[in-house]
C-alpha atoms as a PDB file:
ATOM      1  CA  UNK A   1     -25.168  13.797  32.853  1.00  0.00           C
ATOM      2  CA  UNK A   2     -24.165  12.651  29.157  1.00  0.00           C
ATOM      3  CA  UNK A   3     -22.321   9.218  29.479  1.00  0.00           C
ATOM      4  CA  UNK A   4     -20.095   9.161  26.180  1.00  0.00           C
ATOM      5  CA  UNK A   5     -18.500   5.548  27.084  1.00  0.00           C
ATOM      6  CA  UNK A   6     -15.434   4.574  28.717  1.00  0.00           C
ATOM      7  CA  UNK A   7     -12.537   5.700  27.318  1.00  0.00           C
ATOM      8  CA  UNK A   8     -10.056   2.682  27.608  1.00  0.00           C
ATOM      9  CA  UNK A   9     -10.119  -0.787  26.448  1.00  0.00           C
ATOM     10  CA  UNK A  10     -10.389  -3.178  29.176  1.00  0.00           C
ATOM     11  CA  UNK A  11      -7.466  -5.854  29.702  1.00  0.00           C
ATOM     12  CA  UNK A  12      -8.015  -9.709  30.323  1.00  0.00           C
ATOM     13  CA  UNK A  13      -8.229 -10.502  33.999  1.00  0.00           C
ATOM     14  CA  UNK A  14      -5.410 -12.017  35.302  1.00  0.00           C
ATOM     15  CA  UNK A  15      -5.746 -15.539  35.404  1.00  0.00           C
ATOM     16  CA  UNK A  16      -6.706 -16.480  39.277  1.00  0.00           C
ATOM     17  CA  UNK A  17      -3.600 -17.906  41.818  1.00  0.00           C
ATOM     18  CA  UNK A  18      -3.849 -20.176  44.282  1.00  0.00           C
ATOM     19  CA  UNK A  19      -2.455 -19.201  47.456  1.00  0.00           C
ATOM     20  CA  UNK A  20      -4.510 -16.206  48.491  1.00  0.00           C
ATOM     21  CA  UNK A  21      -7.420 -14.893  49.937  1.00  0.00           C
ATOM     22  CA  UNK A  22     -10.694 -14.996  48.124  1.00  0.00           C
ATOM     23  CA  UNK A  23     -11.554 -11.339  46.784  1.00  0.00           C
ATOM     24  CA  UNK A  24     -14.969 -12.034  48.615  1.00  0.00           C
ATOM     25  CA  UNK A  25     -13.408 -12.456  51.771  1.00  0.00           C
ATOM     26  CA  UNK A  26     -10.704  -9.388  51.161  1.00  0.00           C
ATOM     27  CA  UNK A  27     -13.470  -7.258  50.254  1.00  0.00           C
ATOM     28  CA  UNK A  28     -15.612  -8.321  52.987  1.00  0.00           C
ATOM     29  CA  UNK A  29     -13.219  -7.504  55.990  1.00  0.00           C
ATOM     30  CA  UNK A  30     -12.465  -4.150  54.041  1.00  0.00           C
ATOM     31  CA  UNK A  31     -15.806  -2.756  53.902  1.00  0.00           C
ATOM     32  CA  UNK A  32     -16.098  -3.831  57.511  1.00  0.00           C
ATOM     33  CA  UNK A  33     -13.129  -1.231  58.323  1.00  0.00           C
ATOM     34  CA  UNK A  34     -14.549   1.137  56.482  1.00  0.00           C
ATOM     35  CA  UNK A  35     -17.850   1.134  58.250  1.00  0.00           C
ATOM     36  CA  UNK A  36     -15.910   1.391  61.242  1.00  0.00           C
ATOM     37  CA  UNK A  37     -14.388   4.541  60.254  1.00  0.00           C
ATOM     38  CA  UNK A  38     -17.618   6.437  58.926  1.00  0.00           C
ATOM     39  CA  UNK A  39     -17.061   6.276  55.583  1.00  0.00           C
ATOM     40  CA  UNK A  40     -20.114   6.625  53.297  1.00  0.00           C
ATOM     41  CA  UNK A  41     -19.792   4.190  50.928  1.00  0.00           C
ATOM     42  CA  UNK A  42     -17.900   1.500  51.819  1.00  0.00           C
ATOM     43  CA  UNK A  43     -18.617  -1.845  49.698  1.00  0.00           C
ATOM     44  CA  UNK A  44     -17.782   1.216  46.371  1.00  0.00           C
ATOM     45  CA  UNK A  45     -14.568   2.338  47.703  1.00  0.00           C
ATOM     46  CA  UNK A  46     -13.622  -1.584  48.434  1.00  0.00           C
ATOM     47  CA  UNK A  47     -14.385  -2.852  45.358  1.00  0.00           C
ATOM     48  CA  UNK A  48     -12.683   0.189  42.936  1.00  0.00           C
ATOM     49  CA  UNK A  49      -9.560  -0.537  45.020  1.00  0.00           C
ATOM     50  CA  UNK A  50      -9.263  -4.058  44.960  1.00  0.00           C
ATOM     51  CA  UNK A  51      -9.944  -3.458  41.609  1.00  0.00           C
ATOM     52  CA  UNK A  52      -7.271  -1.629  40.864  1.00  0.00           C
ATOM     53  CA  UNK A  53      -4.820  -3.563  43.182  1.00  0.00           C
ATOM     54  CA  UNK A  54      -5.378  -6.828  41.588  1.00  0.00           C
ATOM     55  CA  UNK A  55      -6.297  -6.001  38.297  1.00  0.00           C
ATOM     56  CA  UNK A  56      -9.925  -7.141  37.856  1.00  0.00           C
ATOM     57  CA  UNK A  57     -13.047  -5.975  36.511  1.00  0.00           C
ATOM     58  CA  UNK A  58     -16.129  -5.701  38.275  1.00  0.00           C
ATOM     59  CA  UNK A  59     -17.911  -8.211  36.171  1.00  0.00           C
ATOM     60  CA  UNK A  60     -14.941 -10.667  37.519  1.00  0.00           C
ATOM     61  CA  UNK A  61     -15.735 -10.272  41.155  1.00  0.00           C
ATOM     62  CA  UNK A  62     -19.823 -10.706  40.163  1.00  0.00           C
ATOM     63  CA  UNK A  63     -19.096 -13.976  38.689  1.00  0.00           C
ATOM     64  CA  UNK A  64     -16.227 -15.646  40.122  1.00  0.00           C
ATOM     65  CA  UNK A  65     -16.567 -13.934  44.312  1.00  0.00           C
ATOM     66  CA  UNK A  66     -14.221 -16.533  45.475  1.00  0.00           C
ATOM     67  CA  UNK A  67     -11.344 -15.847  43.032  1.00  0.00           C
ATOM     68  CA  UNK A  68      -8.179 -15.962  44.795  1.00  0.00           C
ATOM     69  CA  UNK A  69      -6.688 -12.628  45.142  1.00  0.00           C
ATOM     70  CA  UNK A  70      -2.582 -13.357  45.212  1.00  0.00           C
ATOM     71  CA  UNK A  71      -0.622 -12.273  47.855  1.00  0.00           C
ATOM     72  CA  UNK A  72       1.216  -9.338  45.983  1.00  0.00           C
ATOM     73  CA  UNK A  73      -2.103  -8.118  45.186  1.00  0.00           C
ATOM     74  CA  UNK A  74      -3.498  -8.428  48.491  1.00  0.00           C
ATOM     75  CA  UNK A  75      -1.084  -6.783  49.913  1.00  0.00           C
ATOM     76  CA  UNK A  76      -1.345  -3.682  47.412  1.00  0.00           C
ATOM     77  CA  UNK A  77      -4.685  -3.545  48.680  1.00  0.00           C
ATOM     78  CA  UNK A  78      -3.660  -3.092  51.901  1.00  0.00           C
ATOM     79  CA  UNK A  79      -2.221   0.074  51.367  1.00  0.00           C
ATOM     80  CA  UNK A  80      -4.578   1.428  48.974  1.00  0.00           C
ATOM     81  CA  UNK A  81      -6.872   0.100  52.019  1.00  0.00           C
ATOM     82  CA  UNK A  82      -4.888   1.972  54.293  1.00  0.00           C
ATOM     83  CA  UNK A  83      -4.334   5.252  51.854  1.00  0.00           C
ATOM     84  CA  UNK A  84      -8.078   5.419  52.366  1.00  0.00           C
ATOM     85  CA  UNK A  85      -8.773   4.817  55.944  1.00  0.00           C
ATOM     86  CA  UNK A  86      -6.897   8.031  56.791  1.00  0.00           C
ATOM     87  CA  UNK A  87      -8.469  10.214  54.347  1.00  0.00           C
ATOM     88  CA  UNK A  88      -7.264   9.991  50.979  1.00  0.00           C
ATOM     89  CA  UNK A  89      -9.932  10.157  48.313  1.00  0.00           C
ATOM     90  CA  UNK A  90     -10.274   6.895  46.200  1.00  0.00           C
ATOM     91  CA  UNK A  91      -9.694   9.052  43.396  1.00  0.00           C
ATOM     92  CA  UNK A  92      -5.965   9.549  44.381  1.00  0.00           C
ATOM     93  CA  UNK A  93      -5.852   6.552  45.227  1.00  0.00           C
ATOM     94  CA  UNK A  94      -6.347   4.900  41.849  1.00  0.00           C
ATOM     95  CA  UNK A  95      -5.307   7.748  40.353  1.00  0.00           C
ATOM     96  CA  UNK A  96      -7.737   8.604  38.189  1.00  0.00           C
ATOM     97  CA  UNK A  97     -11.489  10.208  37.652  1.00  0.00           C
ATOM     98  CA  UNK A  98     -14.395   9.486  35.441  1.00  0.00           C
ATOM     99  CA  UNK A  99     -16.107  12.817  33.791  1.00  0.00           C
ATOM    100  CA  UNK A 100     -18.606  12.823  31.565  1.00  0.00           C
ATOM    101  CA  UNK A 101     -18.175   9.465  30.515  1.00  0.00           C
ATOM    102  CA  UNK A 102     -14.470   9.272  30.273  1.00  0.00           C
ATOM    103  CA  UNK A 103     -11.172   8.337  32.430  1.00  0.00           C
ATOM    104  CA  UNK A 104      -8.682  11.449  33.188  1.00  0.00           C
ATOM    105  CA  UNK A 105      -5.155  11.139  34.856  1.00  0.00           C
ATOM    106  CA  UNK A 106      -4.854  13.293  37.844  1.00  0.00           C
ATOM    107  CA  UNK A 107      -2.237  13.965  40.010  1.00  0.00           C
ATOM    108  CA  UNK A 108      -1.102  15.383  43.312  1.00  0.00           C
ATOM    109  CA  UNK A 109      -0.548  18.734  41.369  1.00  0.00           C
ATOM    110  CA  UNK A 110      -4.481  19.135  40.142  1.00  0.00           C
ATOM    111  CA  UNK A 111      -7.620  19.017  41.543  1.00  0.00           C
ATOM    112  CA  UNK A 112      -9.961  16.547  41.968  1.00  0.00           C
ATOM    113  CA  UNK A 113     -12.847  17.579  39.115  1.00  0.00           C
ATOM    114  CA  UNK A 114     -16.185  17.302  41.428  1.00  0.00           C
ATOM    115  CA  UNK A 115     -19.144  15.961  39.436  1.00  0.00           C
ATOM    116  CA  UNK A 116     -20.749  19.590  39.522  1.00  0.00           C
ATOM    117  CA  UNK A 117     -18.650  20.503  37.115  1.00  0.00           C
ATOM    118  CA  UNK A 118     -20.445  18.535  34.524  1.00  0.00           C
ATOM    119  CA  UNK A 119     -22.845  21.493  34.751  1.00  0.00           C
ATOM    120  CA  UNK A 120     -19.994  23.817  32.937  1.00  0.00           C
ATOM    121  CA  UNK A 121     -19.565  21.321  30.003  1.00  0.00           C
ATOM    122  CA  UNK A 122     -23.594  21.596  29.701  1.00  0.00           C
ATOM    123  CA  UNK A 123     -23.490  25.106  29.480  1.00  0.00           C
ATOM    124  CA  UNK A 124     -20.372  25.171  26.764  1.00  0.00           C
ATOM    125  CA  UNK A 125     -21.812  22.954  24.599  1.00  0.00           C
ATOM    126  CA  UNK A 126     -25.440  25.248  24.641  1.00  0.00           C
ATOM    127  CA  UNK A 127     -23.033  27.599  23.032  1.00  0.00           C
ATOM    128  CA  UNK A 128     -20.747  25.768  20.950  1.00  0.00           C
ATOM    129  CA  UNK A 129     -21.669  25.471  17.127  1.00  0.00           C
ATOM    130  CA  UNK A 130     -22.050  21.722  15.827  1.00  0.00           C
ATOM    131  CA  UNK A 131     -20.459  21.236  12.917  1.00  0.00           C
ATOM    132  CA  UNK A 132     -18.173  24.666  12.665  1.00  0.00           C
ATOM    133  CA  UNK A 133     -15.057  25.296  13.864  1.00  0.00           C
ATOM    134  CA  UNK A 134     -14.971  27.227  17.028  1.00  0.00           C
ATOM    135  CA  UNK A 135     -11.566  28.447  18.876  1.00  0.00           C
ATOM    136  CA  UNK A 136     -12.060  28.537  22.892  1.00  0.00           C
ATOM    137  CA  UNK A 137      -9.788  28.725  25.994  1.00  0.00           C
ATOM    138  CA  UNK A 138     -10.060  27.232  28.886  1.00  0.00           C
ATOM    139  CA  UNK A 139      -8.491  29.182  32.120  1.00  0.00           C
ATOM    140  CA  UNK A 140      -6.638  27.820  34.905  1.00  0.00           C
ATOM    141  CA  UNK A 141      -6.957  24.238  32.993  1.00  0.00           C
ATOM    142  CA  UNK A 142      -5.381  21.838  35.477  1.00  0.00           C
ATOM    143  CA  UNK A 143      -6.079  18.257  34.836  1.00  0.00           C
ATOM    144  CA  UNK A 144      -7.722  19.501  31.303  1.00  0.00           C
ATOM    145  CA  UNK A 145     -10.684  17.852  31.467  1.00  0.00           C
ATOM    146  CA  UNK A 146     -12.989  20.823  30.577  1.00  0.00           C
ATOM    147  CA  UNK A 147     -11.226  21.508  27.427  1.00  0.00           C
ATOM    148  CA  UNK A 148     -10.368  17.718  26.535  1.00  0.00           C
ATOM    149  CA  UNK A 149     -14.052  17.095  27.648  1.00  0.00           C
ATOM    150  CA  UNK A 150     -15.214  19.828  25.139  1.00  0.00           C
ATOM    151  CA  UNK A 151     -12.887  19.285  22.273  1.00  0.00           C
ATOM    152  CA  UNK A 152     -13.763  15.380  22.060  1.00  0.00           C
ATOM    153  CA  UNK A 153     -17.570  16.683  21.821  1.00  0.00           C
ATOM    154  CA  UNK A 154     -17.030  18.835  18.945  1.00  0.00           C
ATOM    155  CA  UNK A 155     -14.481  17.563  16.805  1.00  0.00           C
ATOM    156  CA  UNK A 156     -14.150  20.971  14.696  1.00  0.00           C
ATOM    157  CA  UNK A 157     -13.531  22.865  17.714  1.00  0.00           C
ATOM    158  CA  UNK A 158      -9.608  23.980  18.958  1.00  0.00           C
ATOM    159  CA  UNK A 159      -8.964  24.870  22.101  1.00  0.00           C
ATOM    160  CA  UNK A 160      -6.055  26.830  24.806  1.00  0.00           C
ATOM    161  CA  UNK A 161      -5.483  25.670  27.932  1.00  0.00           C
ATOM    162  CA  UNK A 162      -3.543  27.619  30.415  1.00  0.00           C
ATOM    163  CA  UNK A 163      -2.457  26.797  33.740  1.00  0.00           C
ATOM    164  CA  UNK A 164       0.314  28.405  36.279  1.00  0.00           C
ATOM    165  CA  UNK A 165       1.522  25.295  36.935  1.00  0.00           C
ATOM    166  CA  UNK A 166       3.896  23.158  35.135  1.00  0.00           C
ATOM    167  CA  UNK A 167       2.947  20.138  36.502  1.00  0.00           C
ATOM    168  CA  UNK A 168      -0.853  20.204  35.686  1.00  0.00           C
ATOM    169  CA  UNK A 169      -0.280  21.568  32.481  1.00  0.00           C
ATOM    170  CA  UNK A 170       1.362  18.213  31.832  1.00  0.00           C
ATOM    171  CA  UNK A 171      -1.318  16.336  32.937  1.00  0.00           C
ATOM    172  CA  UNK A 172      -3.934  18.050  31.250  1.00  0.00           C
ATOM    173  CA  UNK A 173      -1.554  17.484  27.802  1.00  0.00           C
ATOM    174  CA  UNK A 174      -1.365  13.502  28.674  1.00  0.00           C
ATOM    175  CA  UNK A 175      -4.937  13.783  28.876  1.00  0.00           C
ATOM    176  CA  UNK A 176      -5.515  15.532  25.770  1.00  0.00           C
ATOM    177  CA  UNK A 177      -3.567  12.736  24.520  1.00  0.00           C
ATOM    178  CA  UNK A 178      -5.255   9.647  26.182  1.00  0.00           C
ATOM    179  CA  UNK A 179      -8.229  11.273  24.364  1.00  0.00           C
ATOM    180  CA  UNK A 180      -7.266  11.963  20.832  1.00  0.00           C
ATOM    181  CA  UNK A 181      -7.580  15.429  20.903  1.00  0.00           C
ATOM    182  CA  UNK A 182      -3.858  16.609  21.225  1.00  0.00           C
ATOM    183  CA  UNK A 183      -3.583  17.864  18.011  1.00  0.00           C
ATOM    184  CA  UNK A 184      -5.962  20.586  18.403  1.00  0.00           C
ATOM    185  CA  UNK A 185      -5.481  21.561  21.721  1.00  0.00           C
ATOM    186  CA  UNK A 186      -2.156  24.092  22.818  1.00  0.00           C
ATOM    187  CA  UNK A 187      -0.715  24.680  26.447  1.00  0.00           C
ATOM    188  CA  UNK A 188       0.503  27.418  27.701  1.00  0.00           C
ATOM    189  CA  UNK A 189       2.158  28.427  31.321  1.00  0.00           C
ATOM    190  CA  UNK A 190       0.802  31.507  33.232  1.00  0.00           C
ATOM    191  CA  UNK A 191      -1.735  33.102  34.447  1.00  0.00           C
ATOM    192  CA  UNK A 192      -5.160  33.312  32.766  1.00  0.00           C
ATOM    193  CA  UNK A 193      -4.584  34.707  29.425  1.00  0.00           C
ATOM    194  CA  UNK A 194      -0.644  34.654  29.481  1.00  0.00           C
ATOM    195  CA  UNK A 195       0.833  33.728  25.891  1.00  0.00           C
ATOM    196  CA  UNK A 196      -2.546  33.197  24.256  1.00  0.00           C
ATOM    197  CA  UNK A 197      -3.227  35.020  20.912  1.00  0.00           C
ATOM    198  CA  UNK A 198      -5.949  36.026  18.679  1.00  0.00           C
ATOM    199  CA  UNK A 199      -9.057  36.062  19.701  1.00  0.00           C
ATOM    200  CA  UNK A 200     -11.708  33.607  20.903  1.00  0.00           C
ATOM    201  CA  UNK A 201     -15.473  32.244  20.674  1.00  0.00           C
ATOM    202  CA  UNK A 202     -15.745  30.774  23.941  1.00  0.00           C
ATOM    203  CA  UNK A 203     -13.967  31.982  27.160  1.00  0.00           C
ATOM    204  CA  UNK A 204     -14.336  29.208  29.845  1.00  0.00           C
ATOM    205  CA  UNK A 205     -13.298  29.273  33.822  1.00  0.00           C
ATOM    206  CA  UNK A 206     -13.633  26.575  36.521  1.00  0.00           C
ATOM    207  CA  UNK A 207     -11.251  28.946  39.204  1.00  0.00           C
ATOM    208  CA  UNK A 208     -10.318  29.098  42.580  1.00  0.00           C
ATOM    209  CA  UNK A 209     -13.269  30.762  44.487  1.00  0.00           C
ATOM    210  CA  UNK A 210     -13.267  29.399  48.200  1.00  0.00           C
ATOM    211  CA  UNK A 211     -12.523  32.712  50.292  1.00  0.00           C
ATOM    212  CA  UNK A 212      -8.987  32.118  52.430  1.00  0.00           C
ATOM    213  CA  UNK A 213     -10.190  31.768  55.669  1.00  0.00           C
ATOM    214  CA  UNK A 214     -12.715  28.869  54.585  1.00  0.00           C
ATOM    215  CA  UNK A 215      -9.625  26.523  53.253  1.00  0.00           C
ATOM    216  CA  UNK A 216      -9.032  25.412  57.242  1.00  0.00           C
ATOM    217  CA  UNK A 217     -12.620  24.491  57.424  1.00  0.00           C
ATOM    218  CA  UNK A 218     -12.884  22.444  54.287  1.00  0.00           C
ATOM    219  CA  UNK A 219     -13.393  18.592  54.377  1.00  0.00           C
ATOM    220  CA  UNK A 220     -10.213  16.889  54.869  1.00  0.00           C
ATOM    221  CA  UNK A 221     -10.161  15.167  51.412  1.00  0.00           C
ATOM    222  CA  UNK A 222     -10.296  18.367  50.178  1.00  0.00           C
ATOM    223  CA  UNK A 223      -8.074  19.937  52.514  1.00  0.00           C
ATOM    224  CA  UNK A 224      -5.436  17.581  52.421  1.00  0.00           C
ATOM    225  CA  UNK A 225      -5.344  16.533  49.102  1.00  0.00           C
ATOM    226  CA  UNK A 226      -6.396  19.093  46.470  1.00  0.00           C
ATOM    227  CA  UNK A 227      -3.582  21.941  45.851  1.00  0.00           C
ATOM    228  CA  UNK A 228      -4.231  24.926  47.725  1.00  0.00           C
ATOM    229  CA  UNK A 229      -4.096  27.094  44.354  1.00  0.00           C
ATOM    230  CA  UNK A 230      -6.596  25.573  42.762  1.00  0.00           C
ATOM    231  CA  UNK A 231      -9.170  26.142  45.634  1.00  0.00           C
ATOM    232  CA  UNK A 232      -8.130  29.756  47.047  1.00  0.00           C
ATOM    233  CA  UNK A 233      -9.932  32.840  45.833  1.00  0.00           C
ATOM    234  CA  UNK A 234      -8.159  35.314  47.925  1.00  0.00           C
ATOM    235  CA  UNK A 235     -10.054  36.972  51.065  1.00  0.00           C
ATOM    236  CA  UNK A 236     -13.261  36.848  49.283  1.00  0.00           C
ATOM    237  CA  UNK A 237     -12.904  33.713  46.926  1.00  0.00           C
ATOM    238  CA  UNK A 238     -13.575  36.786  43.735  1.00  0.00           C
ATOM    239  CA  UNK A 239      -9.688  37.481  43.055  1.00  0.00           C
ATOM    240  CA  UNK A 240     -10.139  35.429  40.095  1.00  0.00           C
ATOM    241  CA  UNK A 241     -13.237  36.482  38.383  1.00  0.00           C
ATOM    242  CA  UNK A 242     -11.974  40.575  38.997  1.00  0.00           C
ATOM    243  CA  UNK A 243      -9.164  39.134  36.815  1.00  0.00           C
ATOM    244  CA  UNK A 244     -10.935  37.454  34.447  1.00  0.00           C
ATOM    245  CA  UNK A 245     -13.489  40.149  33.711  1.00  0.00           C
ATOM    246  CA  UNK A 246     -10.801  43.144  33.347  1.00  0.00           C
ATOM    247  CA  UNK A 247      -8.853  40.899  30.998  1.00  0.00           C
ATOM    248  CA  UNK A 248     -11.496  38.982  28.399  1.00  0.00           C
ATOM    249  CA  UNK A 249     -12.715  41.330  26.353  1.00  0.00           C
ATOM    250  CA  UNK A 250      -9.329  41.789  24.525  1.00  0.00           C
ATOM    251  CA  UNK A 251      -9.607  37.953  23.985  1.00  0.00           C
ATOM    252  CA  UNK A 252     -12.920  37.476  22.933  1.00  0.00           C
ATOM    253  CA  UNK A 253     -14.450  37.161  19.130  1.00  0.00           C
ATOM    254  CA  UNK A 254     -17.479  39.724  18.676  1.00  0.00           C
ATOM    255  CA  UNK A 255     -20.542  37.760  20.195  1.00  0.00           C
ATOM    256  CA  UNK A 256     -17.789  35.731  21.859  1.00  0.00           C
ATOM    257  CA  UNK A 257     -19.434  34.870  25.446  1.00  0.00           C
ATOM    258  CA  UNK A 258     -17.777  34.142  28.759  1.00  0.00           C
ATOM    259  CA  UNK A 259     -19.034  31.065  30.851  1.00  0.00           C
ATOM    260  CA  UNK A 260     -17.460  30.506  34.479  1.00  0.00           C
ATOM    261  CA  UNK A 261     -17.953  28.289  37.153  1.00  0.00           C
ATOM    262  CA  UNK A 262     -18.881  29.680  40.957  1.00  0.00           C
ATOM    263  CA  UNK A 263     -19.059  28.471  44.034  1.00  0.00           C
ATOM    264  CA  UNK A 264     -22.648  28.492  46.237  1.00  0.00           C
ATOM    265  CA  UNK A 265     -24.222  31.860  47.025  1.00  0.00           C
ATOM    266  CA  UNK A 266     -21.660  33.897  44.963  1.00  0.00           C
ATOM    267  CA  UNK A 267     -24.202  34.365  42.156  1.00  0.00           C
ATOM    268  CA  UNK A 268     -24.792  37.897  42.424  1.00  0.00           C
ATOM    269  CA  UNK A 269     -21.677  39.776  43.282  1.00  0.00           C
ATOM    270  CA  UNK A 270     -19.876  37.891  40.329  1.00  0.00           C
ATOM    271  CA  UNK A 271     -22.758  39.125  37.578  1.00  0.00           C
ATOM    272  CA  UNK A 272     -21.272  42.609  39.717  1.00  0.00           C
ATOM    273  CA  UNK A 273     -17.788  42.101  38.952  1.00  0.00           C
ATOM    274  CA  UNK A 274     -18.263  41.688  35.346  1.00  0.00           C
ATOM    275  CA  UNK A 275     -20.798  43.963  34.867  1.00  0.00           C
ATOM    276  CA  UNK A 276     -18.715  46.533  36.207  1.00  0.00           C
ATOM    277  CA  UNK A 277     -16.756  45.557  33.172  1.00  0.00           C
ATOM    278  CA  UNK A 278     -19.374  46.549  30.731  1.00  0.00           C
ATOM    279  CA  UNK A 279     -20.656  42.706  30.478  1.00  0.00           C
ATOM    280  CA  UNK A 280     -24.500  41.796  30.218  1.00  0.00           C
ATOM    281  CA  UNK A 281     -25.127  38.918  32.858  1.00  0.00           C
ATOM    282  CA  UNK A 282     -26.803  36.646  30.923  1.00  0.00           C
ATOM    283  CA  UNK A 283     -27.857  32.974  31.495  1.00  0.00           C
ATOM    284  CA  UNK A 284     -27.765  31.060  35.040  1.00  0.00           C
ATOM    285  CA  UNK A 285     -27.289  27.481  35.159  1.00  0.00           C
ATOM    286  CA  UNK A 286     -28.086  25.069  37.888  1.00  0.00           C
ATOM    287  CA  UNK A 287     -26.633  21.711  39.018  1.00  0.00           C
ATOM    288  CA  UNK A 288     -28.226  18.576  40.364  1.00  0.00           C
ATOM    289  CA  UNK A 289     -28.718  20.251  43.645  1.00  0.00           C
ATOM    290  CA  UNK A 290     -30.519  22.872  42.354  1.00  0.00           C
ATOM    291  CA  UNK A 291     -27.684  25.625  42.674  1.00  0.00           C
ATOM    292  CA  UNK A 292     -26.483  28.126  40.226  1.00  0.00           C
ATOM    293  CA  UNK A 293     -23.230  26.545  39.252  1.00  0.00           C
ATOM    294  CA  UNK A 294     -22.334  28.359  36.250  1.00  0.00           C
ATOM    295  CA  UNK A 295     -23.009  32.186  34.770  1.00  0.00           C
ATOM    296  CA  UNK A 296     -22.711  33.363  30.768  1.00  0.00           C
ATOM    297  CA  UNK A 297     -21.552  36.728  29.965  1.00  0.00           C
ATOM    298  CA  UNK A 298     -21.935  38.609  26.683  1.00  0.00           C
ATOM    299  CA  UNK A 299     -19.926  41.816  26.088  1.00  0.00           C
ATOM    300  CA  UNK A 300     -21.544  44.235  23.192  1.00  0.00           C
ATOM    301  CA  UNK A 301     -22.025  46.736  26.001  1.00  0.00           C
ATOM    302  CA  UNK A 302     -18.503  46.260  27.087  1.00  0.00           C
ATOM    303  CA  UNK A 303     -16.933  46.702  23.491  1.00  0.00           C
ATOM    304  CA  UNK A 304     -19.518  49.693  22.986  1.00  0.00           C
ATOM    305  CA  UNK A 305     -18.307  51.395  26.413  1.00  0.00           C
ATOM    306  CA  UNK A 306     -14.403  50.772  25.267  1.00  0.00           C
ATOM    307  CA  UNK A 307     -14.978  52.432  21.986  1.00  0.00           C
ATOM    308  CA  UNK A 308     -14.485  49.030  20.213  1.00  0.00           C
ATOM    309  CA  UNK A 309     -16.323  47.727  17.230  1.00  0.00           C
END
């Protein structure tokens, strides 16, 4: 989807040392063991980690292949190397992720933001005015990078961010940071709504929604590595929409609409859950697999049925 740029300004190479291995020939035995052990793309996940290990760019190892690659390097590339031969995502690795155009710190305490989720920030900014200020929150934030995302795409907008964990709220702030947008952004510990005030134009959700009893089955670099909270949804994967649902209204600004993220197949009983609520299900959108990734919700008929104006 959009590309908006990188987001940091690259450093000089280090100047090349003698002494070491080429990076042609470290990257070649690497992508080799890689191979070896299944792994899908193996020349990508080489390169970002020598990368990363030795401090180059990839326009570096295009033009100069036999650069030697010092040995304190070489050997941080070994365990990156071996970080990633038994499972860890490169992502973890380095440290980092790349979303909608831009770098965002994540940690052992957040999730991994999947590409799909580019499909949310689509559907926000349908919504969000251009040029007006707009107030949203974003639920269950973790690394932030919905509501950093949205607030550096409309600079009059303000957001909340709430997470029950400490530890990702601070990443989401340092991210909110890295991204000039701290100043209009506030954090807040708890669940859902906890702390927030006022009322909102925007209610956004990326939340847990794989049922229990699927987390055993999920791919080990999911499994392993992602915290648990951030993927269960209970015994049905819904805990968190029921919540969600019962609670925004209170939140919302009149035509205020709620946008959430869902996993595949849960389409229907969600539009359920919050129509039992006195929401309208309103519009569906897909992501680059063709599956409904994301669901609006207006509320009129909810406010009419709770006697609110």
């Amino acid at each position: 989807m959009k590309n908006s740029g990188t987001s940091q300004t690259p450093t000089p190479d280090p100047s090349p040392q003698g002494g070491g291995e080429s990076a042609q020939i470290l990257l070649r035995a690497a992508r080799r063991e890689l191979e070896d052990r299944g792994n899908p793309t193996p020349a990508l996940d080489a390169r970002l980690l020598l990368q990363q290990a030795a401090g180059l760019r990839h326009e570096t190892l295009i033009a100069d292949p036999q650069r030697p690659v010092s040995p304190d390097a070489a050997a941080r590339f070994r365990e990156f190397l071996d970080r990633r031969l038994a499972g860890e995502p490169v992502a973890r690795i380095l440290g980092e992720r790349e979303f909608y155009g831009r770098a965002f710190k994540i940690t052992p305490a957040t999730l991994d933001p999947r590409p799909d989720t580019e499909t949310l920030i689509e559907a926000a900014l349908s919504v969000m005015p251009v040029g007006r200020a707009c107030r949203i929150i974003d639920l269950g934030t973790g690394s932030g990078i919905i509501g950093v995302t949205l607030l550096a795409e409309r600079p009059e907008a303000r957001a909340v961010m709430t997470d029950i964990s400490a530890a990702a709220l601070a990443v989401a702030q340092a991210n909110a940071e890295r991204h000039g947008v701290a100043q209009r952004a506030a954090f807040f510990r708890g669940s859902w709504f906890a702390q927030s005030e006022g009322r909102f134009d925007l209610v956004l959700s990326n939340p847990p929604y794989i049922p229990q009893a699927i987390l055993p089955t999920l791919e080990p670099e999911v499994r392993n590595f992602d915290p648990e909270t951030a993927l269960s949804g209970g015994a049905d994967g819904l805990r968190a929409y029921r919540e969600i649902a019962r609670a925004a209204l209170a939140f919302l600004s009149p035509r205020g609409p709620v946008i959430v993220e869902i996993g595949q197949g849960q389409a229907v009983e969600i539009e359920d859950i919050f129509r039992a609520e006195g929401f309208a299900p309103g519009d569906r959108w897909k992501d680059l697999a063709g599956h409904v990734r994301c669901l609006g919700f207006s509320h009129d008929e909810a406010r009419q049925k709770r006697g609110w104006k």
